[in-house]
Protein backbone atom coordinates (compact mmCIF):
# COMPACT_ATOMS: atom_id res chain seq x y z
CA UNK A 1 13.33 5.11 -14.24
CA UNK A 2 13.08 8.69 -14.34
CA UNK A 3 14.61 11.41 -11.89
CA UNK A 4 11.72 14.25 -11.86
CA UNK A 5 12.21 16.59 -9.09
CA UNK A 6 15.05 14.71 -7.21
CA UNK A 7 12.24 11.97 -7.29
CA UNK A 8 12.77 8.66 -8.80
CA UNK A 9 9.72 7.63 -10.70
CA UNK A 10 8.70 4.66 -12.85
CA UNK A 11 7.58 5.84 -16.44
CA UNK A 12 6.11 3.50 -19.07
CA UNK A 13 6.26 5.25 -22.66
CA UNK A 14 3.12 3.54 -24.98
CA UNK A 15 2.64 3.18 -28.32
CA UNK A 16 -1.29 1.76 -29.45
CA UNK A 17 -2.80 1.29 -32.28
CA UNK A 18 -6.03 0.61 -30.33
CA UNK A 19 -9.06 3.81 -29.98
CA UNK A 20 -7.69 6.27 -27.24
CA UNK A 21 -7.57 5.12 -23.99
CA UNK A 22 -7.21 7.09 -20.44
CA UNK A 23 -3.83 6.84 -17.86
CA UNK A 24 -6.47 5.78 -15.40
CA UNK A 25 -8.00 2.85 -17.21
CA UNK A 26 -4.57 1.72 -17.97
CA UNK A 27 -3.36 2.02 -14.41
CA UNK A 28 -6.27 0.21 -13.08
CA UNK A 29 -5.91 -2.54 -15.22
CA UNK A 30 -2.35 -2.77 -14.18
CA UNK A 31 -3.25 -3.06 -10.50
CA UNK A 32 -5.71 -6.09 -10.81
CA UNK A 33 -2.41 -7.83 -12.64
CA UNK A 34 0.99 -6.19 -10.99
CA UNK A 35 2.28 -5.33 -7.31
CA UNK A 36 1.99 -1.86 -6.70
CA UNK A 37 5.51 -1.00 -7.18
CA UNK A 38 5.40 -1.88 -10.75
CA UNK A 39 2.66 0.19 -11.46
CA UNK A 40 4.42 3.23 -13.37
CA UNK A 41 3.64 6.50 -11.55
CA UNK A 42 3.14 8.36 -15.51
CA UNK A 43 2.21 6.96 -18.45
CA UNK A 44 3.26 8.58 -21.93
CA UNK A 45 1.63 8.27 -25.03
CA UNK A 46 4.35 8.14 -28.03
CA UNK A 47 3.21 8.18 -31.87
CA UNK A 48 6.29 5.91 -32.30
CA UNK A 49 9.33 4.93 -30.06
CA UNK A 50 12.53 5.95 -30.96
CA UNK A 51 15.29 3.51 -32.48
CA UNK A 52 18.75 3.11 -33.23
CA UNK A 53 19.98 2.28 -37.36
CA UNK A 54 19.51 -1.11 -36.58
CA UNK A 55 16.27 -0.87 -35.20
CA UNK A 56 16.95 -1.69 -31.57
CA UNK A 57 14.66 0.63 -29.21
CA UNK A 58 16.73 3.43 -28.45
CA UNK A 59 16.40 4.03 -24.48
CA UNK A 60 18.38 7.04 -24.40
CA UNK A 61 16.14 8.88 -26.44
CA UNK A 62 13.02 7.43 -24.46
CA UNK A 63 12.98 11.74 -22.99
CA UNK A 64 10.25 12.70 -20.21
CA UNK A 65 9.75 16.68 -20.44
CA UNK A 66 9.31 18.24 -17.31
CA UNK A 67 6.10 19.97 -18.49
CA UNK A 68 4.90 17.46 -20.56
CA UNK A 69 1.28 16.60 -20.11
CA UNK A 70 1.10 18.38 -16.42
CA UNK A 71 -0.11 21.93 -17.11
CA UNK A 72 -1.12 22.82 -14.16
CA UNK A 73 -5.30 23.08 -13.78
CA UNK A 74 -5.53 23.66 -9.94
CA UNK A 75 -8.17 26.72 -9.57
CA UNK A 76 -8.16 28.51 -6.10
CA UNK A 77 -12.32 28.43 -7.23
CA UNK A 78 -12.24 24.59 -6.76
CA UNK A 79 -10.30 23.92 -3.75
CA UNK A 80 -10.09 24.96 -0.18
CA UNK A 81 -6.48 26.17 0.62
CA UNK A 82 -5.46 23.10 2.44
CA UNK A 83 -6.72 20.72 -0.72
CA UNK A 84 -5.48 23.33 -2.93
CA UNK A 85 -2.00 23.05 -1.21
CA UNK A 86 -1.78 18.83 -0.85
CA UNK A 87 -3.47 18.92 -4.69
CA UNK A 88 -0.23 21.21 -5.58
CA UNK A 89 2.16 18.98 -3.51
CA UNK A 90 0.91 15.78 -5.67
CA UNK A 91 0.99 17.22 -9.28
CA UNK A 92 4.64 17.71 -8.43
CA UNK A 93 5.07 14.57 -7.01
CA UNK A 94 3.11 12.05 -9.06
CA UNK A 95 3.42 13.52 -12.32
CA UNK A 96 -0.50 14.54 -13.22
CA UNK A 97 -2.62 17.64 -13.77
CA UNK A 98 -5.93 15.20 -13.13
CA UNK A 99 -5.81 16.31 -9.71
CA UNK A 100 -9.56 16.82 -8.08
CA UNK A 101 -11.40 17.13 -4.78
CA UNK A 102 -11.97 13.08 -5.10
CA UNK A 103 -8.44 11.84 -6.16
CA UNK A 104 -6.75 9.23 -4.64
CA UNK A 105 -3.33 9.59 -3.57
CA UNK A 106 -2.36 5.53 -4.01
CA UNK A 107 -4.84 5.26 -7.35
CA UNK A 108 -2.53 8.41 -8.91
CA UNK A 109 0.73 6.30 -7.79
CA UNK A 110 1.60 7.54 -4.66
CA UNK A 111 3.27 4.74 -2.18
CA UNK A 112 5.03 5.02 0.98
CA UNK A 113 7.85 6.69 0.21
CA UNK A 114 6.18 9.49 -1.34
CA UNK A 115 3.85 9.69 1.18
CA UNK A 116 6.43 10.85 3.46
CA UNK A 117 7.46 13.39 1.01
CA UNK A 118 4.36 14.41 0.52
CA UNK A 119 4.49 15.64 4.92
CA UNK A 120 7.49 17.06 4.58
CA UNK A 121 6.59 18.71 1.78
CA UNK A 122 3.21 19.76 3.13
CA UNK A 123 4.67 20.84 6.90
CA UNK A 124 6.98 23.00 5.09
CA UNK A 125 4.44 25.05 3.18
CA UNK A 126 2.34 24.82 7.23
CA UNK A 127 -0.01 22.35 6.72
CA UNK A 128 0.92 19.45 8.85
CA UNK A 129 -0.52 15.85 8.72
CA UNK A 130 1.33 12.18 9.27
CA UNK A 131 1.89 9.59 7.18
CA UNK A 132 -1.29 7.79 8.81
CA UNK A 133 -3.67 10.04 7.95
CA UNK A 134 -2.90 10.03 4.32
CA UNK A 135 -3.09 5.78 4.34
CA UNK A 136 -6.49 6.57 6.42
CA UNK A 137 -7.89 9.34 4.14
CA UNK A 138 -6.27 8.66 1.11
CA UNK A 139 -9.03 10.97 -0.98
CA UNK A 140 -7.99 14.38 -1.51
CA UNK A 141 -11.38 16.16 0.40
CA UNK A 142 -11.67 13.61 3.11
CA UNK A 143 -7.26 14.09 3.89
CA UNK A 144 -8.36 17.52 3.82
CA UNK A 145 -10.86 17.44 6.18
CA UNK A 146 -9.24 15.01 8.61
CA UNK A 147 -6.28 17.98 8.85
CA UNK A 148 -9.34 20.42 9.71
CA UNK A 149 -10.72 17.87 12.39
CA UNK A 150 -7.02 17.32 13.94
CA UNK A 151 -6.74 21.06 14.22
CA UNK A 152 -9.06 21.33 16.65
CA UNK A 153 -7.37 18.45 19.03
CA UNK A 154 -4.59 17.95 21.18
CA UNK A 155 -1.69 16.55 19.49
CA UNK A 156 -0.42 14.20 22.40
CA UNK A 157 -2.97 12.09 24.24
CA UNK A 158 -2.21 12.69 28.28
CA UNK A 159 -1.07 9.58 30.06
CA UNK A 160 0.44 8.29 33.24
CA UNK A 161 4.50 9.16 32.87
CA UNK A 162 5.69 6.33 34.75
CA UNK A 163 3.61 3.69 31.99
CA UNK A 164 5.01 5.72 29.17
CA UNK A 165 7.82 4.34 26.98
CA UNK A 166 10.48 6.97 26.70
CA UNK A 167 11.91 7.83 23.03
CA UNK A 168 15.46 8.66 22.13
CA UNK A 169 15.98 12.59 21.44
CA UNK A 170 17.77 11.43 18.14
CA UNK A 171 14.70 9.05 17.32
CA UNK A 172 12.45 11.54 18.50
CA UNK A 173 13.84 14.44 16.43
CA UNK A 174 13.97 12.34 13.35
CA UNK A 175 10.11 11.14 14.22
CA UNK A 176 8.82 14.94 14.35
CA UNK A 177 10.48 15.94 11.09
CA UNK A 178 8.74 13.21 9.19
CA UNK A 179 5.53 13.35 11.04
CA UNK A 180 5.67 9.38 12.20
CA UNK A 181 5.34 9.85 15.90
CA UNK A 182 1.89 7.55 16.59
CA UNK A 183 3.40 4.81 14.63
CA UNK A 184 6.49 4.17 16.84
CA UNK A 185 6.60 2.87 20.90
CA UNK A 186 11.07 2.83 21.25
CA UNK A 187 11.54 1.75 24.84
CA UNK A 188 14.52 2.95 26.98
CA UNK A 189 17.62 1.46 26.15
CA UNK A 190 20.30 0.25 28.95
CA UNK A 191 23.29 -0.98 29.01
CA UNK A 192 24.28 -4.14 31.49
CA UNK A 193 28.03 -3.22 32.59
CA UNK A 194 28.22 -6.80 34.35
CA UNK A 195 28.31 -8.77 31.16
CA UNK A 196 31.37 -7.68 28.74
CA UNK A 197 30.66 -7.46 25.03
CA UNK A 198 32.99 -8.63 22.31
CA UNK A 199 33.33 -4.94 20.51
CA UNK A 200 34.75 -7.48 17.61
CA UNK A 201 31.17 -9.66 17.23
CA UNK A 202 28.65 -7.18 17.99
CA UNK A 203 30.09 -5.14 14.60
CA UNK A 204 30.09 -8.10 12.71
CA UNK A 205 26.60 -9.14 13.68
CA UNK A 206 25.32 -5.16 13.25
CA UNK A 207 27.30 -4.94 9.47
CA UNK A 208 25.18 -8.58 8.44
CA UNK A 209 22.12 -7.00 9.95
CA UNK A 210 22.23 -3.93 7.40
CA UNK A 211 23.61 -5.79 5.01
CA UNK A 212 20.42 -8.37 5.40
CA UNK A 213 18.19 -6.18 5.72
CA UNK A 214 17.82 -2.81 3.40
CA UNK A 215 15.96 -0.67 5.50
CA UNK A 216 18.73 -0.18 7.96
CA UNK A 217 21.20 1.34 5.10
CA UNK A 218 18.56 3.58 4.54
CA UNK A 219 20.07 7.40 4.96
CA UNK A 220 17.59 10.53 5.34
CA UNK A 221 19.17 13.91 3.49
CA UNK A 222 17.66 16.81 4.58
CA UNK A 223 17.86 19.38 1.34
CA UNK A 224 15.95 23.08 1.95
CA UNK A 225 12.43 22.08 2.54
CA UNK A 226 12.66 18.51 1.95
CA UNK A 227 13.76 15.29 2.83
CA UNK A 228 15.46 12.64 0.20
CA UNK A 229 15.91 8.86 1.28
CA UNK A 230 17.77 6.91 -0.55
CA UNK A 231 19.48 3.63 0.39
CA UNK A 232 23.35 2.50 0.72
CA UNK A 233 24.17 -0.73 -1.97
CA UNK A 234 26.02 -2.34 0.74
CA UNK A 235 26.71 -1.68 4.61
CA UNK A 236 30.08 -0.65 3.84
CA UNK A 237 29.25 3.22 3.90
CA UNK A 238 28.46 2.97 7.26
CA UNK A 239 30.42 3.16 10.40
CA UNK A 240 30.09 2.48 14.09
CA UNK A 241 29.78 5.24 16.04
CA UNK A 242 30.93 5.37 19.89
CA UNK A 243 28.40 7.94 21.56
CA UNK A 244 29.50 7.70 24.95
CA UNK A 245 30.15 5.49 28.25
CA UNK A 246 27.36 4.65 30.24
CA UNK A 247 26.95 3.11 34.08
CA UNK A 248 24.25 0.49 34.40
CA UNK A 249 20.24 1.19 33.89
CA UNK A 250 20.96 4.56 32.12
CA UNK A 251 19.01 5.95 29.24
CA UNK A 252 21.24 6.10 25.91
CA UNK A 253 21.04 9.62 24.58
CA UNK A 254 23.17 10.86 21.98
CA UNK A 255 25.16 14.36 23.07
């Protein structure tokens, strides 16, 4: 594991003895065999590894360079600023320089967390697209033109407002700055003042709920233009937060 550009990214370093063979053809023959998240998102070619004086591999000296193998070869002759933009966005993020009109995001090693990188990274240089669209039009030219297409339509699809669910303005500000609006329905949440909780049990069942369940200790760091995610170990770094007193059949909004 490899931290490139606050990203942490799986790198295999290769040594073969065989006639050269390409990133790609390796990578593809590791996802008919291996879930996608062992797939490594760069592969480096070594003449030798390194080792210690008694031969055992030597893992500290196992060194990515920051430049190495990604000169960048985007040309403002091949692209159309938006793929030119998104092509930029995923040399930085998936380690390669064999970025063209027909490359596909998930084939390079993109998954879902840097997919949502990849908006936020993209809505901060003005192009904005969701999560959605890249899993629909993975290929660079067809995301491209699916952004172009969207452009031209409304962004919210009118509807009656008493059949609408209502989102939280903490959900829903979290929602817009990662682009996942469409894929979310949170209904109004209420309180029931005739039945008393036990303060006591409902934090012991929410702290076995994060601790069962890692996407809950998941924390969102917003740093200049971009957004890091990284998850807590346990659901001790968290803590209950009392956000106000409610009567009955009240939305719960967070002041």
């Amino acid at each position: 594991l490899i931290t490139h550009h606050d990203t942490v990214l799986l790198v295999a370093f290769l040594v073969t003895d065989m006639s050269p063979v390409s990133e790609d053809t390796l990578k593809q023959y590791m996802r008919n065999r291996l879930p996608t998240y062992s797939i490594p998102n760069k592969i480096v070619f070594r003449n030798e590894l390194p080792r210690l004086s008694g031969g055992k591999l030597n893992r500290a000296g196992l060194v990515f360079e920051d430049d190495e193998n990604l000169t960048h070869s985007i040309s403002a002759n091949n692209f159309t600023t938006t793929e030119r933009i998104i092509a930029d966005i995923w040399e930085k993020l998936l380690l390669t320089n064999n970025i063209n009109k027909k490359s596909n995001f998930f084939d390079l090693g993109g998954n879902s967390m840097l997919s949502v990188r990849c908006v936020a990274l993209a809505a901060a240089k003005g192009v904005n697209f969701t999560v959605s669209q890249i899993y629909n039009n993975p290929v660079l030219d067809t995301l491209a033109a699916s952004i172009k297409e969207q452009c031209f339509k409304n962004e919210y699809v009118s509807s009656n407002e008493n059949n609408r669910l209502k989102t939280l303005p903490m959900v829903r500000f979290f929602y817009h700055r990662v682009k996942l609006m469409e894929h979310f329905n949170i209904s109004e949440m209420f309180i029931d003042t005739e039945n008393v909780l036990d303060k006591s049990v409902l934090i012991q069942a929410i702290n076995q709920l994060t601790q069962d369940y890692s996407l809950l200790r998941m924390v969102a760091d917003q740093k200049d233009d971009d957004i890091q995610f990284y998850s807590l170990v346990s659901a001790e770094g968290l803590h209950i937060q009392q956000i106000g007193c409610f009567s009955s059949r009240v939305e719960l909004t967070r002041r």
